[in-house]
PDB file of N, CA and C in Angstrom:
ATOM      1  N   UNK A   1       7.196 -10.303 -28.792  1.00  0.00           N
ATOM      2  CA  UNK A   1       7.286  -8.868 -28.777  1.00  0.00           C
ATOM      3  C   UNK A   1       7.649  -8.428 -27.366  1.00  0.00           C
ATOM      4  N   UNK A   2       8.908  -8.214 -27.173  1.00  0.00           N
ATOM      5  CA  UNK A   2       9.556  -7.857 -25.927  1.00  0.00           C
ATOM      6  C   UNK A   2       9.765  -6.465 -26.085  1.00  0.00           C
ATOM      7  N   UNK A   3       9.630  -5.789 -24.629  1.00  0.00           N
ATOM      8  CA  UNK A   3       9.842  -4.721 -24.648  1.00  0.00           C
ATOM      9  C   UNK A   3      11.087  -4.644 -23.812  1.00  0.00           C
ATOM     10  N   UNK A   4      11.801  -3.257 -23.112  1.00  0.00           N
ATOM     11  CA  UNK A   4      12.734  -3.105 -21.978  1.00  0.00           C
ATOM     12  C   UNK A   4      12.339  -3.056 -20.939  1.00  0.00           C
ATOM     13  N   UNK A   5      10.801  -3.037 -20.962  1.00  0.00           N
ATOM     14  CA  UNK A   5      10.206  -3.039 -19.481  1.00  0.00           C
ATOM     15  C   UNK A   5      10.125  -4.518 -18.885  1.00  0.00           C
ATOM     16  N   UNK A   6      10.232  -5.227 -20.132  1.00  0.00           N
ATOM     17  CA  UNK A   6       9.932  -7.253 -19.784  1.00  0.00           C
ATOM     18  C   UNK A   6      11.043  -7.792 -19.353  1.00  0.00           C
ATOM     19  N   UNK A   7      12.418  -7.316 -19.843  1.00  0.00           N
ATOM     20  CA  UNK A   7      13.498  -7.496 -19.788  1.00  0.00           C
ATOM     21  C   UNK A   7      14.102  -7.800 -18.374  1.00  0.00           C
ATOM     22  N   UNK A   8      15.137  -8.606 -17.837  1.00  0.00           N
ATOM     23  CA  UNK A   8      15.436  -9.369 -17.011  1.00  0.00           C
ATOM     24  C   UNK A   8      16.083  -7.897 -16.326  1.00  0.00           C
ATOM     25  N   UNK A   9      16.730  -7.421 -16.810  1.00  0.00           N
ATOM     26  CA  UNK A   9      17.492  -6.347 -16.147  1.00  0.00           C
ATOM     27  C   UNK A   9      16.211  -5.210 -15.268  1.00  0.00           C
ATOM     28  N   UNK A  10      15.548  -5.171 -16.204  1.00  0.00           N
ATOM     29  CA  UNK A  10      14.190  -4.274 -15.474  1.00  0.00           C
ATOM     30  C   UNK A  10      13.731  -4.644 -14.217  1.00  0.00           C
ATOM     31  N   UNK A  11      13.500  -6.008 -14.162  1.00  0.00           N
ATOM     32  CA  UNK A  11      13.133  -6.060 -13.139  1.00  0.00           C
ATOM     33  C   UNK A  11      13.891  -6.679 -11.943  1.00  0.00           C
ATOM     34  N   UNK A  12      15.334  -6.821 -11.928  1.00  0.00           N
ATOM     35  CA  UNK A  12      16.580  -6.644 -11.098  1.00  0.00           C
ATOM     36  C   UNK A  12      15.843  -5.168 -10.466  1.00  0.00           C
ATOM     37  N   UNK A  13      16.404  -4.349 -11.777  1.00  0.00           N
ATOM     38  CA  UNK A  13      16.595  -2.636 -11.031  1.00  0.00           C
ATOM     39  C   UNK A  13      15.076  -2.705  -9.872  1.00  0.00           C
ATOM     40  N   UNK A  14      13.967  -3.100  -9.994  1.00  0.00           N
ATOM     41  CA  UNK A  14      12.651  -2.636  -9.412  1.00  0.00           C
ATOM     42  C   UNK A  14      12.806  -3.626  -7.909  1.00  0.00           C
ATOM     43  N   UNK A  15      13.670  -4.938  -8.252  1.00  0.00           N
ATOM     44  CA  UNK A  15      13.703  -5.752  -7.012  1.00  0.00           C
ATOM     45  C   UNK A  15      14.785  -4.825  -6.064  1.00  0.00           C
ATOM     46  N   UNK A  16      15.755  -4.188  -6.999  1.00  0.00           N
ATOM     47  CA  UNK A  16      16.443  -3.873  -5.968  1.00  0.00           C
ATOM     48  C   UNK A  16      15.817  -2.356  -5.477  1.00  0.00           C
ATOM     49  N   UNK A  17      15.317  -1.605  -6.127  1.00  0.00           N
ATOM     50  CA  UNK A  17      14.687  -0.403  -5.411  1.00  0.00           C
ATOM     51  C   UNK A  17      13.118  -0.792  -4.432  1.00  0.00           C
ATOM     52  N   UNK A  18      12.798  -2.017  -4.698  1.00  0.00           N
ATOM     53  CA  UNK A  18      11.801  -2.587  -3.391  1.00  0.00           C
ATOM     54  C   UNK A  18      12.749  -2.632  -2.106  1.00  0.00           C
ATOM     55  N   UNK A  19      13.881  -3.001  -2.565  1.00  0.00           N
ATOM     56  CA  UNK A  19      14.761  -3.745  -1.113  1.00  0.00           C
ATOM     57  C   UNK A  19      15.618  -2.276  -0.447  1.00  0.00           C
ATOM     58  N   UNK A  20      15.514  -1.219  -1.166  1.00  0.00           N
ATOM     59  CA  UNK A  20      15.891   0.352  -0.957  1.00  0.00           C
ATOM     60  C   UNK A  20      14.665   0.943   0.129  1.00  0.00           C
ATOM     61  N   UNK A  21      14.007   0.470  -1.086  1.00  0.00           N
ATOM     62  CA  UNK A  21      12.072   1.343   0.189  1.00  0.00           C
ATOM     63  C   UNK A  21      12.080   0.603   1.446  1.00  0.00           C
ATOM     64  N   UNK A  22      12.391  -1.067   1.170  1.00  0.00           N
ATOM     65  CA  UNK A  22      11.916  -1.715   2.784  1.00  0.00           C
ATOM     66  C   UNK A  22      13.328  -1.100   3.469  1.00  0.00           C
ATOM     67  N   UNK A  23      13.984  -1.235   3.247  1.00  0.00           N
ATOM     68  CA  UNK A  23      15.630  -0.145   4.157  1.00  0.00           C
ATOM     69  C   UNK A  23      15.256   1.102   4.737  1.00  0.00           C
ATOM     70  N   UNK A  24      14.841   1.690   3.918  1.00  0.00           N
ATOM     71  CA  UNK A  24      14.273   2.797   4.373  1.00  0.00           C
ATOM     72  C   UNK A  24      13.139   3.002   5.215  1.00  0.00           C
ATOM     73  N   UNK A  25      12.436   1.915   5.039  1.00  0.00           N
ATOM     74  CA  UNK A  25      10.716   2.091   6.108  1.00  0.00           C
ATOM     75  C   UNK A  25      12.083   1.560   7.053  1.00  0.00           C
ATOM     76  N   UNK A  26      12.702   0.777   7.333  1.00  0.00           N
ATOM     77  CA  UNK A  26      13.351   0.382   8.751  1.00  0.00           C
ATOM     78  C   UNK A  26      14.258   1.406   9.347  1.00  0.00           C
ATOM     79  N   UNK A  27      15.061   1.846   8.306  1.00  0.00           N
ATOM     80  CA  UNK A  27      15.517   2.764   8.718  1.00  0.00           C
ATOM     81  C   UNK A  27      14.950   4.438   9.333  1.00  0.00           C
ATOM     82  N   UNK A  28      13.494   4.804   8.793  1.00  0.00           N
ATOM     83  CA  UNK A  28      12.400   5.697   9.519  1.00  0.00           C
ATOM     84  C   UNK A  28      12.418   5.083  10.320  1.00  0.00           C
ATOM     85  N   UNK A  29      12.002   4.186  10.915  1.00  0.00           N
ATOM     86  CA  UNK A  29      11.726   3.260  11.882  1.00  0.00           C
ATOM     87  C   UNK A  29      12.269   3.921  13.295  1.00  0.00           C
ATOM     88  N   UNK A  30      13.578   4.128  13.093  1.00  0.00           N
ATOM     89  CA  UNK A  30      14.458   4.245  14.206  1.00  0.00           C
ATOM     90  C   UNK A  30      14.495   5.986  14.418  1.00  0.00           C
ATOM     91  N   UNK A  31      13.918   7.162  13.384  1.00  0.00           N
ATOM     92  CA  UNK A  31      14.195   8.364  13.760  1.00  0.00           C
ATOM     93  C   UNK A  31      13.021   8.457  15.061  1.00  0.00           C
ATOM     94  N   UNK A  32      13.612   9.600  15.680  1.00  0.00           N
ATOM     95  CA  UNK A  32      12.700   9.818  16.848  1.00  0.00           C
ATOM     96  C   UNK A  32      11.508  10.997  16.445  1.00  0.00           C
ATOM     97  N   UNK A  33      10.717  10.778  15.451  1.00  0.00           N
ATOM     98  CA  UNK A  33       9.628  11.457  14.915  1.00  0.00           C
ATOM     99  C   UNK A  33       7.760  11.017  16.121  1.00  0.00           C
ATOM    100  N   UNK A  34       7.371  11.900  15.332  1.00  0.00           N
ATOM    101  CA  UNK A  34       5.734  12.115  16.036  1.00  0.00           C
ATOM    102  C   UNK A  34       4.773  10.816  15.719  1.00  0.00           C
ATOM    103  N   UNK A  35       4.519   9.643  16.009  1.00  0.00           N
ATOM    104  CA  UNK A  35       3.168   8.969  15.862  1.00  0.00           C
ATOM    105  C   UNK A  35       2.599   8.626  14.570  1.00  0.00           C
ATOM    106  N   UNK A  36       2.415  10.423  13.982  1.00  0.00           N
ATOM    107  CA  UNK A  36       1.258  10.730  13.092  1.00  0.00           C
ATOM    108  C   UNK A  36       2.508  10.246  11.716  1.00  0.00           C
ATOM    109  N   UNK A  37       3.981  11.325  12.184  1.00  0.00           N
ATOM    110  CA  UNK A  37       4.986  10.939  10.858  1.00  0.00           C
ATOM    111  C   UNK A  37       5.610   9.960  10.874  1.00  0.00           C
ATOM    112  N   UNK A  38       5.884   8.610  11.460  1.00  0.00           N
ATOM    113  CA  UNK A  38       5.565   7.366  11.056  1.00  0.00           C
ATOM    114  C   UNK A  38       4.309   7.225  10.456  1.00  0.00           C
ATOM    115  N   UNK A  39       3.672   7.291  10.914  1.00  0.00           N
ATOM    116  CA  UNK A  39       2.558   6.424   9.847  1.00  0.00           C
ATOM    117  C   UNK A  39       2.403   6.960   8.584  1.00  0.00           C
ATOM    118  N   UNK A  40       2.437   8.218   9.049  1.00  0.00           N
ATOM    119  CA  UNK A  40       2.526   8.647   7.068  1.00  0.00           C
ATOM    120  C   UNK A  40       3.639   8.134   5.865  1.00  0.00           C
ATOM    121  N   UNK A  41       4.594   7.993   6.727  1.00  0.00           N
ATOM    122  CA  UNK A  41       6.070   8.058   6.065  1.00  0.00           C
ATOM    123  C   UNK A  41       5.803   5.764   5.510  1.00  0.00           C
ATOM    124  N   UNK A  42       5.079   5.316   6.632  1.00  0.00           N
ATOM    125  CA  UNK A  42       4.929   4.271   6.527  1.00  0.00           C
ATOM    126  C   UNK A  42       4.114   3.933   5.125  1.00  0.00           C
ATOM    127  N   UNK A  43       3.366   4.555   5.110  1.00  0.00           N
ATOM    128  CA  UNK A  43       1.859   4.717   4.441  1.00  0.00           C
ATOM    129  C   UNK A  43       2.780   4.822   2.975  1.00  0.00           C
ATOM    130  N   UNK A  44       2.917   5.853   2.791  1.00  0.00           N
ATOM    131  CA  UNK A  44       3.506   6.107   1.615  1.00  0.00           C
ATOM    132  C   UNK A  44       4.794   5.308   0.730  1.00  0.00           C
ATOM    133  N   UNK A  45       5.783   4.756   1.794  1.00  0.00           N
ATOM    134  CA  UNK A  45       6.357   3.580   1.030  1.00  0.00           C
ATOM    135  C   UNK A  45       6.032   3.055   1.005  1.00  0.00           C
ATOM    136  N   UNK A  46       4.867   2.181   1.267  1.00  0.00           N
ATOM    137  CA  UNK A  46       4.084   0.596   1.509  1.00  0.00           C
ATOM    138  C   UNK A  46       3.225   0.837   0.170  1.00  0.00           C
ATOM    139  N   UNK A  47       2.489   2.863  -0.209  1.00  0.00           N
ATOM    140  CA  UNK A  47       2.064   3.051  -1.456  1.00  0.00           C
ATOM    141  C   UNK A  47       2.805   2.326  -2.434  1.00  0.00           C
ATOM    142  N   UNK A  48       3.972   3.497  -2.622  1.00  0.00           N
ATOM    143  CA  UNK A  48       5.047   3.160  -3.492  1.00  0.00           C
ATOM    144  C   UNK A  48       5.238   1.744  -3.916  1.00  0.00           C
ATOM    145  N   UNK A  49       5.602   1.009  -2.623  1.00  0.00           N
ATOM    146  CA  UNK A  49       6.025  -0.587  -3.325  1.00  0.00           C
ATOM    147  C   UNK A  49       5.138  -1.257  -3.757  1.00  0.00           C
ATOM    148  N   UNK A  50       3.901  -0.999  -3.188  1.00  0.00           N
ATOM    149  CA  UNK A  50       2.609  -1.923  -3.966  1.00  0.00           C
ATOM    150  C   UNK A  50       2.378  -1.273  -5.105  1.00  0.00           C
ATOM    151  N   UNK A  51       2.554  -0.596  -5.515  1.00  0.00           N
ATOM    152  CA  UNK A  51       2.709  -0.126  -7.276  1.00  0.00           C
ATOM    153  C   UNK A  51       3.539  -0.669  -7.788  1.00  0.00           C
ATOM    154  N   UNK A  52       4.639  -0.460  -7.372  1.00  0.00           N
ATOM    155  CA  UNK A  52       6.150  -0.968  -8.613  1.00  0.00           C
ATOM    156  C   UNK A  52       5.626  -2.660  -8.420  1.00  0.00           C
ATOM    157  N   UNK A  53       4.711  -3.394  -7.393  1.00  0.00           N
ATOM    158  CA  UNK A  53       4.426  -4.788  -7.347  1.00  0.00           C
ATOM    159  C   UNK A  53       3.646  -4.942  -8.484  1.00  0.00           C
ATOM    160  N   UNK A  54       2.297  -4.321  -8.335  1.00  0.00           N
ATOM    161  CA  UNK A  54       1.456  -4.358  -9.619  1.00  0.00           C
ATOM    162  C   UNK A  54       1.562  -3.843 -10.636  1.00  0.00           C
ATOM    163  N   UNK A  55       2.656  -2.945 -11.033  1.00  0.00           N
ATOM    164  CA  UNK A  55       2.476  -2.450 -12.566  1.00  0.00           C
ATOM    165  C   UNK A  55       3.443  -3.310 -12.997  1.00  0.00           C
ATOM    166  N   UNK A  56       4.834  -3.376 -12.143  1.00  0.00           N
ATOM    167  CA  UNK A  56       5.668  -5.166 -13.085  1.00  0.00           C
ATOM    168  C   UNK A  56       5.664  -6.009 -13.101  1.00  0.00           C
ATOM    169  N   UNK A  57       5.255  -6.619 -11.615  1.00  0.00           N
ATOM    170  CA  UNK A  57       5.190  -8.097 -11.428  1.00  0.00           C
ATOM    171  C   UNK A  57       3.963  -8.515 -11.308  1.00  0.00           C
ATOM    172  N   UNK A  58       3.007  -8.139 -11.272  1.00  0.00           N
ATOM    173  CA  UNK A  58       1.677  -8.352 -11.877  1.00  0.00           C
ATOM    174  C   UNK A  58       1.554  -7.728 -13.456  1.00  0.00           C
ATOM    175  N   UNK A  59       2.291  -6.925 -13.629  1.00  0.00           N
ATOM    176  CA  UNK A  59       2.167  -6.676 -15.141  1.00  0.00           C
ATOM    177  C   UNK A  59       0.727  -6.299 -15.761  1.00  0.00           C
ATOM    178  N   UNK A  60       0.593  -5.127 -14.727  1.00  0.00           N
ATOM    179  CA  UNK A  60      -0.301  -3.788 -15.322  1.00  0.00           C
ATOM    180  C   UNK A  60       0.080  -3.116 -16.486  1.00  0.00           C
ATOM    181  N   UNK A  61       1.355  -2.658 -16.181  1.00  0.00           N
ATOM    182  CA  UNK A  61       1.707  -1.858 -17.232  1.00  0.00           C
ATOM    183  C   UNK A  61       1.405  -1.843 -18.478  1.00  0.00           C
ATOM    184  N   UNK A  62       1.404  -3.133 -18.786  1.00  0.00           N
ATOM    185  CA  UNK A  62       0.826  -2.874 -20.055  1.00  0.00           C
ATOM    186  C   UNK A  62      -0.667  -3.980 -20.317  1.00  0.00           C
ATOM    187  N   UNK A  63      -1.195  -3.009 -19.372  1.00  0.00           N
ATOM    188  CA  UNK A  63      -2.674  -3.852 -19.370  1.00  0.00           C
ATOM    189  C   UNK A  63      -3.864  -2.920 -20.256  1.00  0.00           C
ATOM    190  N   UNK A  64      -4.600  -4.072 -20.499  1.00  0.00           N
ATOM    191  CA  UNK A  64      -5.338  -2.567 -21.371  1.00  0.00           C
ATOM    192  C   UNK A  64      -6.318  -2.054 -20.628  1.00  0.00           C
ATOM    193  N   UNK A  65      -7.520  -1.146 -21.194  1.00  0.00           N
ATOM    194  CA  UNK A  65      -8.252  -0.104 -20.277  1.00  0.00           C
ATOM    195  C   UNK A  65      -9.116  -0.793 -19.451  1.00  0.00           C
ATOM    196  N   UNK A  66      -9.419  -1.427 -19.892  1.00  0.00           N
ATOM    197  CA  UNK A  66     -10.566  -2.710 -18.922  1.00  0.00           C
ATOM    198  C   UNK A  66      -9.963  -3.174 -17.389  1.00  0.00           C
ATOM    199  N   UNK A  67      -9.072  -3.937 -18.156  1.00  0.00           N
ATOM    200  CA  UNK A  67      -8.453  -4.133 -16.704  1.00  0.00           C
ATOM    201  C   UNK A  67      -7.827  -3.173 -15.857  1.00  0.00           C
ATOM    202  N   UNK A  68      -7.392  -1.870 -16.077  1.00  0.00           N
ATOM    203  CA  UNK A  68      -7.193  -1.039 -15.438  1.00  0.00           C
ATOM    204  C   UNK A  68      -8.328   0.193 -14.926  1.00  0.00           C
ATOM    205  N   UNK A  69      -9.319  -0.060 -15.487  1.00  0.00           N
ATOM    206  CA  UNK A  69     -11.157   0.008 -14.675  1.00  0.00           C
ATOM    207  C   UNK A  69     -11.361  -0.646 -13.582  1.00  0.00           C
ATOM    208  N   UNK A  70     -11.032  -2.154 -13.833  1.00  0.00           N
ATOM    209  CA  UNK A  70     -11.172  -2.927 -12.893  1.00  0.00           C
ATOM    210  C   UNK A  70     -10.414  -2.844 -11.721  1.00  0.00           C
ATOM    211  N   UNK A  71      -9.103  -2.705 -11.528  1.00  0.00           N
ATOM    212  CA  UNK A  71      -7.978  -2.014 -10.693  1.00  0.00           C
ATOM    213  C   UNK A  71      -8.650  -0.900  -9.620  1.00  0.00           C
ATOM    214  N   UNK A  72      -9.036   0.228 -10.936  1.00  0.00           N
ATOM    215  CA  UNK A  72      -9.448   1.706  -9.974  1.00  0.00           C
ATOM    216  C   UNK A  72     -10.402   1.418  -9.016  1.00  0.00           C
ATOM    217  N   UNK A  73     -11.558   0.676  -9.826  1.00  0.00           N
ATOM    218  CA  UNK A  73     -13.243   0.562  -9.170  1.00  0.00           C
ATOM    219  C   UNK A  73     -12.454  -0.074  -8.111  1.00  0.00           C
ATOM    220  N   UNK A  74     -11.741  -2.094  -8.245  1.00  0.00           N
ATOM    221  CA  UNK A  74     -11.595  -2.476  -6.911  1.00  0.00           C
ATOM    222  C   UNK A  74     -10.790  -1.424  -5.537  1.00  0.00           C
ATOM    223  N   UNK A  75     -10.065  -0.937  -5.512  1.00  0.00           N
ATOM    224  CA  UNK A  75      -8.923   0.341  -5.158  1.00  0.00           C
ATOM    225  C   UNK A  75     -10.453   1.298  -4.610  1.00  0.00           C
ATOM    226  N   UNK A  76     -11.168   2.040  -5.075  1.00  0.00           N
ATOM    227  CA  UNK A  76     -11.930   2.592  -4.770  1.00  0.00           C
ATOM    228  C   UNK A  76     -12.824   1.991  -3.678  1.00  0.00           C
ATOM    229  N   UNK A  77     -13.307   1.135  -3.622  1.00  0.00           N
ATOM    230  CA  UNK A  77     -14.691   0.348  -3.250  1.00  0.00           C
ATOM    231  C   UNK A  77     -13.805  -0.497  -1.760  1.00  0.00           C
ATOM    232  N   UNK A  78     -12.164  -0.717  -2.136  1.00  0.00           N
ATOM    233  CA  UNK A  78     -11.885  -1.247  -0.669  1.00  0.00           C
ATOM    234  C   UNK A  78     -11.488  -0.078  -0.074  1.00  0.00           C
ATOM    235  N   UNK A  79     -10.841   1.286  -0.468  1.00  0.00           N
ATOM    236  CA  UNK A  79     -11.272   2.323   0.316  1.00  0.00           C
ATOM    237  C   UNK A  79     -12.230   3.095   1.324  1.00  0.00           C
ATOM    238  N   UNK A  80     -13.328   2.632   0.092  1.00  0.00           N
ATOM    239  CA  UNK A  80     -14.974   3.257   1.152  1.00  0.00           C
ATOM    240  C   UNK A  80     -15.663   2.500   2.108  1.00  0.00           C
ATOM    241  N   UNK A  81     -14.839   1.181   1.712  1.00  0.00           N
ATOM    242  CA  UNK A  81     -15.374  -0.082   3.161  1.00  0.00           C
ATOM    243  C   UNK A  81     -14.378   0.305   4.003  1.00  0.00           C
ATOM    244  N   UNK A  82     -13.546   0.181   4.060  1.00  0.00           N
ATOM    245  CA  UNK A  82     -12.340  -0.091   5.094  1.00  0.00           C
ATOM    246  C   UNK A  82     -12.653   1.551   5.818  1.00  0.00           C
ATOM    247  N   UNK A  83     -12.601   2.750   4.953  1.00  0.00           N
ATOM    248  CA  UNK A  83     -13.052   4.123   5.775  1.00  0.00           C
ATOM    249  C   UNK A  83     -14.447   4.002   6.601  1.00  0.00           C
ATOM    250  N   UNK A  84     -15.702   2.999   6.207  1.00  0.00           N
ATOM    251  CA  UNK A  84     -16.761   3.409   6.635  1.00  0.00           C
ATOM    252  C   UNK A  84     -16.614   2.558   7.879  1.00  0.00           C
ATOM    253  N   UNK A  85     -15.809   1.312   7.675  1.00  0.00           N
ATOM    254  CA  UNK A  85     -16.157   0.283   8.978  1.00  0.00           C
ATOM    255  C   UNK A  85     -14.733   1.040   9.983  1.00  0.00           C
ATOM    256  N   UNK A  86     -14.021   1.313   9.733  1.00  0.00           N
ATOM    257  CA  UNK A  86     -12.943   2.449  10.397  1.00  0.00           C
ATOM    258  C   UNK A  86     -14.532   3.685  11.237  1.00  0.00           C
ATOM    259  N   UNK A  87     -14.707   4.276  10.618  1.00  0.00           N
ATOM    260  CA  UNK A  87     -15.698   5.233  10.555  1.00  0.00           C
ATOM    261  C   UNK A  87     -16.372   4.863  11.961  1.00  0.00           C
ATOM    262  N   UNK A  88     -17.169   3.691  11.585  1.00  0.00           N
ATOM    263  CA  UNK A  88     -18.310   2.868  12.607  1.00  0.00           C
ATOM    264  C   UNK A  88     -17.439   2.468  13.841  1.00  0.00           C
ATOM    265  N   UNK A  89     -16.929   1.494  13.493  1.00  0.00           N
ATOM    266  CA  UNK A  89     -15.690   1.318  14.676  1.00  0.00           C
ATOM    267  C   UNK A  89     -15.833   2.563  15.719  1.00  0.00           C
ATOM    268  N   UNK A  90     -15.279   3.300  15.130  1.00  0.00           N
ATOM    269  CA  UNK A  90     -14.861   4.773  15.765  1.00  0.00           C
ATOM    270  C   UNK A  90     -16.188   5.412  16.694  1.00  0.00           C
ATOM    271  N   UNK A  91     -16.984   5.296  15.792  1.00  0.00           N
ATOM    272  CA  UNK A  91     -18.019   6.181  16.632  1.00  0.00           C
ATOM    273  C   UNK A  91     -18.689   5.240  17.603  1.00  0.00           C
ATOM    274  N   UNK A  92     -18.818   3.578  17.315  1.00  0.00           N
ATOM    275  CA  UNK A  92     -19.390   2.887  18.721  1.00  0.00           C
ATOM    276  C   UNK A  92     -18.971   2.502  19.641  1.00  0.00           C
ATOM    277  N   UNK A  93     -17.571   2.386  19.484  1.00  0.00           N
ATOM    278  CA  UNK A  93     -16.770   2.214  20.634  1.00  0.00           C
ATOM    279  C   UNK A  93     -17.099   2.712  21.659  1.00  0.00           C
ATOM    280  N   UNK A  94     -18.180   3.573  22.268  1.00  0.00           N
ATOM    281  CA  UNK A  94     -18.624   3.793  23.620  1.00  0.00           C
ATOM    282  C   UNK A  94     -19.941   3.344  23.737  1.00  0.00           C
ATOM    283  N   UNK A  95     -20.502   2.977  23.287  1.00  0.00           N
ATOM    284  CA  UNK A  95     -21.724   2.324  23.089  1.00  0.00           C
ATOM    285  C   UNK A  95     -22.010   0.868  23.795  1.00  0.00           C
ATOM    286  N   UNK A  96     -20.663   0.072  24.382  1.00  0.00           N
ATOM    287  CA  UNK A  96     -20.243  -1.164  24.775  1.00  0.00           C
ATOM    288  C   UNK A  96     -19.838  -0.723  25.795  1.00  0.00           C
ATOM    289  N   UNK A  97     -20.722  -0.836  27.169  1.00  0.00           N
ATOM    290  CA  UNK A  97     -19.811  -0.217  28.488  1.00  0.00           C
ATOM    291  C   UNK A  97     -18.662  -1.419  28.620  1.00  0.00           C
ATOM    292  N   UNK A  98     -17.676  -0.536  29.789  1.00  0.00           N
ATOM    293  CA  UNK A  98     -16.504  -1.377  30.218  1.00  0.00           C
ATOM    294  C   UNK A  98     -16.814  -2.217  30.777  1.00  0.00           C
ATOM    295  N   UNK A  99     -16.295  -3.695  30.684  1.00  0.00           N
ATOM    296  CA  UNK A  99     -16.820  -5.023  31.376  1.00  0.00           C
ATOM    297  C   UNK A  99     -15.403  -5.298  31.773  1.00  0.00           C
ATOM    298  N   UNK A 100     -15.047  -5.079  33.248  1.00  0.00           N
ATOM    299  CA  UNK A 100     -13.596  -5.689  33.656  1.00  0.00           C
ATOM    300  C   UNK A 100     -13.550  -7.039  33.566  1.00  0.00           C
ATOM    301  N   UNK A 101     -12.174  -7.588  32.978  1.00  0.00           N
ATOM    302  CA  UNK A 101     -11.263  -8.545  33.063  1.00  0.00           C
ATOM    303  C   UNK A 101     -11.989  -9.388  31.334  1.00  0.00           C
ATOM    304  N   UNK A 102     -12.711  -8.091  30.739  1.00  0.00           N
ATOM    305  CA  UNK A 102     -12.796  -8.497  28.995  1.00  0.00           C
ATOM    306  C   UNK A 102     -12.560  -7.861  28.301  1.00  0.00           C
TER     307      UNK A 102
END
């Protein structure tokens, strides 16, 4: 039971619009923008392609509800670590006086 999403051509078109997004993060790369709009602009195609990775070539798409529970919760839970130890990071960093030549 094949669908057009399984189909050889499908996932040509998705390899070649991965190889469009990484062109494009290189090509942002080079405008003379702010800090903050790289990273966003970064952020958001690196979104993008890790989706079109897991919904075809991991083959989410047609996963059923369970495993796509499992997806959100993991997605969620490495969010609130990675923000809280980001978080901590942040606030002890002065807490460690300066020790020259470490």
């Amino acid at each position: 039971m094949s669908s057009r999403i399984d189909s050889p051509a499908a996932y040509i078109i998705v390899l070649v619009i991965l190889l469009l997004l990484t062109c494009l993060t290189v090509g942002i790369s080079f405008f003379p923008l702010d800090r903050d709009w790289h990273l966003f602009f970064g952020l958001a195609i690196g979104v993008c392609k890790a989706s079109l990775v897991a919904l075809f070539y991991m083959h989410l798409i047609h996963s059923r509800a369970g495993v796509w529970s499992v997806v959100c919760v993991s997605i969620f839970w490495l969010t609130v670590v990675l923000g809280a130890l980001t978080y901590v990071d942040y606030v002890t960093r002065s807490w460690i006086p300066y020790v020259p030549g470490h």
